[in-house]
N, C-alpha and C. Protein backbone atom coordinates (compact mmCIF):
# COMPACT_ATOMS: atom_id res chain seq x y z
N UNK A 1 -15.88 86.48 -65.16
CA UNK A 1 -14.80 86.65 -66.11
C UNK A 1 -13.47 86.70 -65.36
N UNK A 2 -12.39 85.97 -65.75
CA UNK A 2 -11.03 86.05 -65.39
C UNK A 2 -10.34 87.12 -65.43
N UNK A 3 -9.58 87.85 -64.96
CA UNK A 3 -8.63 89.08 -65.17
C UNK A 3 -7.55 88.46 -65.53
N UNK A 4 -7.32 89.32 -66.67
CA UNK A 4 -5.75 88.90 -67.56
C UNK A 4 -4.76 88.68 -66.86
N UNK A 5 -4.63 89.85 -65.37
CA UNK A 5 -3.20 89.50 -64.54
C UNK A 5 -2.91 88.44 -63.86
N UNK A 6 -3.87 87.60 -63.37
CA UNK A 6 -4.22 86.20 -63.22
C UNK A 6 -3.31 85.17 -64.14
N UNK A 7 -3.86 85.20 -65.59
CA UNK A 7 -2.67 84.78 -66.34
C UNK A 7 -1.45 84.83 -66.34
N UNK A 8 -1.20 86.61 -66.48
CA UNK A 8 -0.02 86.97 -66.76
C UNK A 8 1.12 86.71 -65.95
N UNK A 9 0.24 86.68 -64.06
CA UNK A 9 0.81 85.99 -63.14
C UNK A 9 1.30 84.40 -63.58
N UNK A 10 0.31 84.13 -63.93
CA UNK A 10 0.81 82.45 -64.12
C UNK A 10 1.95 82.07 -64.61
N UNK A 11 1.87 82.78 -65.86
CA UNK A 11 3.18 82.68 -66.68
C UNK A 11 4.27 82.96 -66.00
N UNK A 12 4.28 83.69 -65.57
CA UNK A 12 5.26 84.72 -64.93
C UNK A 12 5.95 83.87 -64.16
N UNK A 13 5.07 83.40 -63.32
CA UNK A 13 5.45 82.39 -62.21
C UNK A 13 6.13 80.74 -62.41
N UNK A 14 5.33 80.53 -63.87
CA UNK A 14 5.47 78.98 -64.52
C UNK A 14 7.28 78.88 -64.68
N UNK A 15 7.85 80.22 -65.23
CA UNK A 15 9.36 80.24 -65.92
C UNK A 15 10.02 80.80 -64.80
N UNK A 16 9.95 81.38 -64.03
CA UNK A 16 10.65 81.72 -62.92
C UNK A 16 12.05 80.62 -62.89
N UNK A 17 11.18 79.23 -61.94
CA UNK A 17 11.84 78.33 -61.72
C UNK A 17 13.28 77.65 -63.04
N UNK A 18 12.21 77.91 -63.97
CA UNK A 18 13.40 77.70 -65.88
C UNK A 18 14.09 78.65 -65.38
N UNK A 19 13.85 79.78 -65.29
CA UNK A 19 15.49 80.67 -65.25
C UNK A 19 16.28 80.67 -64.55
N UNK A 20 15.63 80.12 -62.69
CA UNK A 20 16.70 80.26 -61.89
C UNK A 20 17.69 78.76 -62.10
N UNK A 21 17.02 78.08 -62.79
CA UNK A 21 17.98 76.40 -63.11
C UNK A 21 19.27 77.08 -64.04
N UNK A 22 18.74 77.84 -65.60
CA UNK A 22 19.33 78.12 -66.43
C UNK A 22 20.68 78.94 -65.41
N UNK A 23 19.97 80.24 -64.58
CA UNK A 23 21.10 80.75 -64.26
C UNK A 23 22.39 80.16 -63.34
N UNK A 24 21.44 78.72 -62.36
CA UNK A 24 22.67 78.19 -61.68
C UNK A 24 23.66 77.18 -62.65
N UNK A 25 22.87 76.67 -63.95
CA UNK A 25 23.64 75.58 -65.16
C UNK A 25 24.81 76.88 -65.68
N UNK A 26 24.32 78.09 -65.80
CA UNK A 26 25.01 79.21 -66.45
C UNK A 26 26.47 79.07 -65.86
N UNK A 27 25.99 79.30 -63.97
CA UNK A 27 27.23 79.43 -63.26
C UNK A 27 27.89 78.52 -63.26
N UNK A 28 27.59 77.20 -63.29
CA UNK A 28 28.14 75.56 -62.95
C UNK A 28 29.42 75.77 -64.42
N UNK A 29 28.61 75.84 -65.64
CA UNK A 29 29.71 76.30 -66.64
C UNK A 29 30.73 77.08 -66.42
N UNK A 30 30.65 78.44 -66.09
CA UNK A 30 31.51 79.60 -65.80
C UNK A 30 32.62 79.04 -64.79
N UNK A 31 32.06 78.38 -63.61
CA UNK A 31 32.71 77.70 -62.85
C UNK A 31 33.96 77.02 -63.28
N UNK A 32 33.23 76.17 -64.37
CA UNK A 32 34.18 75.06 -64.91
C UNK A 32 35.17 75.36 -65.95
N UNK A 33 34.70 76.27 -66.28
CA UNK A 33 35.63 77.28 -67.25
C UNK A 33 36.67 77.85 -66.33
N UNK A 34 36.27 78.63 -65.33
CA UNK A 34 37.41 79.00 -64.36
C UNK A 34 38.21 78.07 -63.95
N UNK A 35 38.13 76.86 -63.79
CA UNK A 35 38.71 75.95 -63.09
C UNK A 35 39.55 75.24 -64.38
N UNK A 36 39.34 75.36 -65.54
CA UNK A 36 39.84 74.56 -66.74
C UNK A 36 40.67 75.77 -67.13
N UNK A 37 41.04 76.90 -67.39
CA UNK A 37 42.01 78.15 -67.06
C UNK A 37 43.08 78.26 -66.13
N UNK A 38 42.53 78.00 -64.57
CA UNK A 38 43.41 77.71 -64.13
C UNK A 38 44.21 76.64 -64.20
N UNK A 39 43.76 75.91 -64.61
CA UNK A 39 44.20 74.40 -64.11
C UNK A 39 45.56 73.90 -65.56
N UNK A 40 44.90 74.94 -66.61
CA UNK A 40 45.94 74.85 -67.92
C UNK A 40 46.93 75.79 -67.41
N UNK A 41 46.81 76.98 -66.53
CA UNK A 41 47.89 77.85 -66.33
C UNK A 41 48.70 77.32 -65.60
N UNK A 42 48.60 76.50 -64.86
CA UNK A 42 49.34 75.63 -63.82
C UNK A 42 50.17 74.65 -64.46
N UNK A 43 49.85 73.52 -65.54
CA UNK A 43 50.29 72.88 -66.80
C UNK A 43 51.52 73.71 -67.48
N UNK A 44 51.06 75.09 -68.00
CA UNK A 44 51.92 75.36 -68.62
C UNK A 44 53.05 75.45 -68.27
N UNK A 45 52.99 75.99 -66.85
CA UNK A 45 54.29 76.54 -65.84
C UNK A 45 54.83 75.15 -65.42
N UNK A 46 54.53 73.80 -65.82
CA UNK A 46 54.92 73.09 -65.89
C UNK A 46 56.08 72.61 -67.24
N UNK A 47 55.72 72.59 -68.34
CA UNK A 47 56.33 72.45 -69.39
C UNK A 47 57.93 73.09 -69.21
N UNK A 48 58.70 72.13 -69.83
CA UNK A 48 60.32 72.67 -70.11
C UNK A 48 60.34 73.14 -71.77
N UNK A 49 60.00 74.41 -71.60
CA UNK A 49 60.37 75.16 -72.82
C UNK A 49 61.81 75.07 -73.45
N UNK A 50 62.01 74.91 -74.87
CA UNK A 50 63.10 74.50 -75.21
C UNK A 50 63.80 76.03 -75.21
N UNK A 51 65.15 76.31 -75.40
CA UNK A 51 65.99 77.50 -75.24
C UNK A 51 65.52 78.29 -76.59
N UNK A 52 66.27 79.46 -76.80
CA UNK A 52 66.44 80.07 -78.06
C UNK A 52 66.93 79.29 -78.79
N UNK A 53 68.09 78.86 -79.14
CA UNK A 53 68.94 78.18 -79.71
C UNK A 53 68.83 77.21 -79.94
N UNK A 54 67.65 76.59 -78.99
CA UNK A 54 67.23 75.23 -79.59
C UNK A 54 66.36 74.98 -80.83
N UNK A 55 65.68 75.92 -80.17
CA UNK A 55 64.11 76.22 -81.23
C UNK A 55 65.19 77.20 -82.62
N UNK A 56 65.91 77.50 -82.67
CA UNK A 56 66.41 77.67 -83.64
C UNK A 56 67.55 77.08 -84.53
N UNK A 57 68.01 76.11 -83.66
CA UNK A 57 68.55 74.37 -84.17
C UNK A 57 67.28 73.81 -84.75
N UNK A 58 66.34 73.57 -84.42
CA UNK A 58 65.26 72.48 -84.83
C UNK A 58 64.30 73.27 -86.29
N UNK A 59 64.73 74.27 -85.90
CA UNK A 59 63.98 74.94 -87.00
C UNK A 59 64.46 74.90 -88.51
N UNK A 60 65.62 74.85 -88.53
CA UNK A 60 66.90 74.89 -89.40
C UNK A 60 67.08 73.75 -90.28
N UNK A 61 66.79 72.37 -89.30
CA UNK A 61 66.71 70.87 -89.33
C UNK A 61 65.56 70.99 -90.23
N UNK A 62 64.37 71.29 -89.96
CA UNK A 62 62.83 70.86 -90.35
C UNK A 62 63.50 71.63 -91.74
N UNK A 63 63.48 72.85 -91.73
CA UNK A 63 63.52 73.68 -93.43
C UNK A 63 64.64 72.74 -94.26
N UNK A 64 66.34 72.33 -93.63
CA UNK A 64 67.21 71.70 -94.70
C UNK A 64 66.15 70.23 -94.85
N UNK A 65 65.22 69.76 -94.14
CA UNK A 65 64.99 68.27 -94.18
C UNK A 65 64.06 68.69 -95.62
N UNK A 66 63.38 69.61 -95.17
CA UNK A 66 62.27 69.92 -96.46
C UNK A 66 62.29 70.48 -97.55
N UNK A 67 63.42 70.97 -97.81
CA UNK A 67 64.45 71.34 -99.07
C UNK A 67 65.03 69.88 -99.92
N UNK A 68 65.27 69.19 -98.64
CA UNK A 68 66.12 68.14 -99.22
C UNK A 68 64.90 67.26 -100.27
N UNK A 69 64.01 66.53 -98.77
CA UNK A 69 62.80 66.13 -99.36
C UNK A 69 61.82 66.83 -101.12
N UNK A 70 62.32 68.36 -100.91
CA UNK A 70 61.75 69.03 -102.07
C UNK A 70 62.38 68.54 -103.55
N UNK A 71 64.01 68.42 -103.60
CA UNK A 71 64.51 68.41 -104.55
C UNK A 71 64.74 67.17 -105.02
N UNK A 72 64.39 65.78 -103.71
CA UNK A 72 64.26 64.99 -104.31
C UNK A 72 63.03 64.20 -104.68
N UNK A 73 62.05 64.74 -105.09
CA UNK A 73 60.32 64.63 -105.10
C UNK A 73 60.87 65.33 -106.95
N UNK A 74 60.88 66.88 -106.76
CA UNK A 74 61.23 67.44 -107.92
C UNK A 74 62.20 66.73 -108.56
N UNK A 75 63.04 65.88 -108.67
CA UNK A 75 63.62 65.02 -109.09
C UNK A 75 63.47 64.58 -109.92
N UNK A 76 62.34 63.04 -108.90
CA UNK A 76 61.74 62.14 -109.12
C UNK A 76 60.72 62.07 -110.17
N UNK A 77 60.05 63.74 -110.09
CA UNK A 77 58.89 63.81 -111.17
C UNK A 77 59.56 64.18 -112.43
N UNK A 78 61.09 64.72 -112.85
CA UNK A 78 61.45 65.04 -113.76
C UNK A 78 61.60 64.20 -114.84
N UNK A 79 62.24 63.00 -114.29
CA UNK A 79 62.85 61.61 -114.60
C UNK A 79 61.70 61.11 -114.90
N UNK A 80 60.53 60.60 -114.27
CA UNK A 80 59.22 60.13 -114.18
C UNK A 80 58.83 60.91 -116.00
N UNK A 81 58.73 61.86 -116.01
CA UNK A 81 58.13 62.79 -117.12
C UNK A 81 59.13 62.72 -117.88
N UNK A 82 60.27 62.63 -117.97
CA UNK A 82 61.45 62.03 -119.45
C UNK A 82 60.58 60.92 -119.73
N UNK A 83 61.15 59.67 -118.61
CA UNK A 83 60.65 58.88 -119.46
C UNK A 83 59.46 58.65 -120.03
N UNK A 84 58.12 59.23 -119.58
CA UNK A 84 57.01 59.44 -120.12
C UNK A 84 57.06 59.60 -121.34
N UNK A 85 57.42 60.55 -121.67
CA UNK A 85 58.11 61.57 -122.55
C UNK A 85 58.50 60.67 -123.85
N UNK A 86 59.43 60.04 -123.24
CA UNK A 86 60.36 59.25 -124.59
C UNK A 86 60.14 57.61 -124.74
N UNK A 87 59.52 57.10 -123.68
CA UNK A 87 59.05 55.78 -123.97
C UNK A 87 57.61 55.75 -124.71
N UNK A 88 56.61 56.42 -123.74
CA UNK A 88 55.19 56.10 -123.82
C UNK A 88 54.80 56.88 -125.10
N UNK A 89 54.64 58.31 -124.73
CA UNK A 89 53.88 59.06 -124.95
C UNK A 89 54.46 59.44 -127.12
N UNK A 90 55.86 59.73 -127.04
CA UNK A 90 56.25 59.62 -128.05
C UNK A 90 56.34 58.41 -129.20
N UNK A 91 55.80 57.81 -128.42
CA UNK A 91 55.41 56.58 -130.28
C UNK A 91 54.09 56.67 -130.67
């Protein structure tokens, strides 16, 4: 008759090798993660950030552009819905 620890060895022994792959694929990731962190922190300190005053020029621009754009959309649908209104829909 076989003794169970025989088995239990086996097993034991079969996944070993699976985990120590998993744990060096683990590190190879972590690695590359470290290196993709640094490598964006370095990028950033690259970038020419625009001033205060800029970013608050451009900001100003985008909201009057989209006001403007707003009132003439709201307009467009008012006029659109008259004439709906009084050509089509009313006979």
């Amino acid at each position: 008759m076989r003794d169970p620890m025989d088995f239990r060895r086996g097993v034991i022994l079969c996944w070993i090798p699976a985990f120590a792959g998993m744990t060096r694929q683990t590190m190879n990731i972590l690695k590359r993660i470290q290196i993709f962190i640094q490598e964006s922190y370095q990028e950033m300190n690259k970038v020419n950030w625009p001033t205060k005053g800029e970013t608050t020029k451009y900001t100003l621009i985008v909201i009057g552009v989209s006001l403007v754009v707003a009132v003439f959309l709201g307009g467009c649908d008012f006029v659109f819905t008259w004439l709906l209104n009084k050509f089509v829909i009313s006979r």
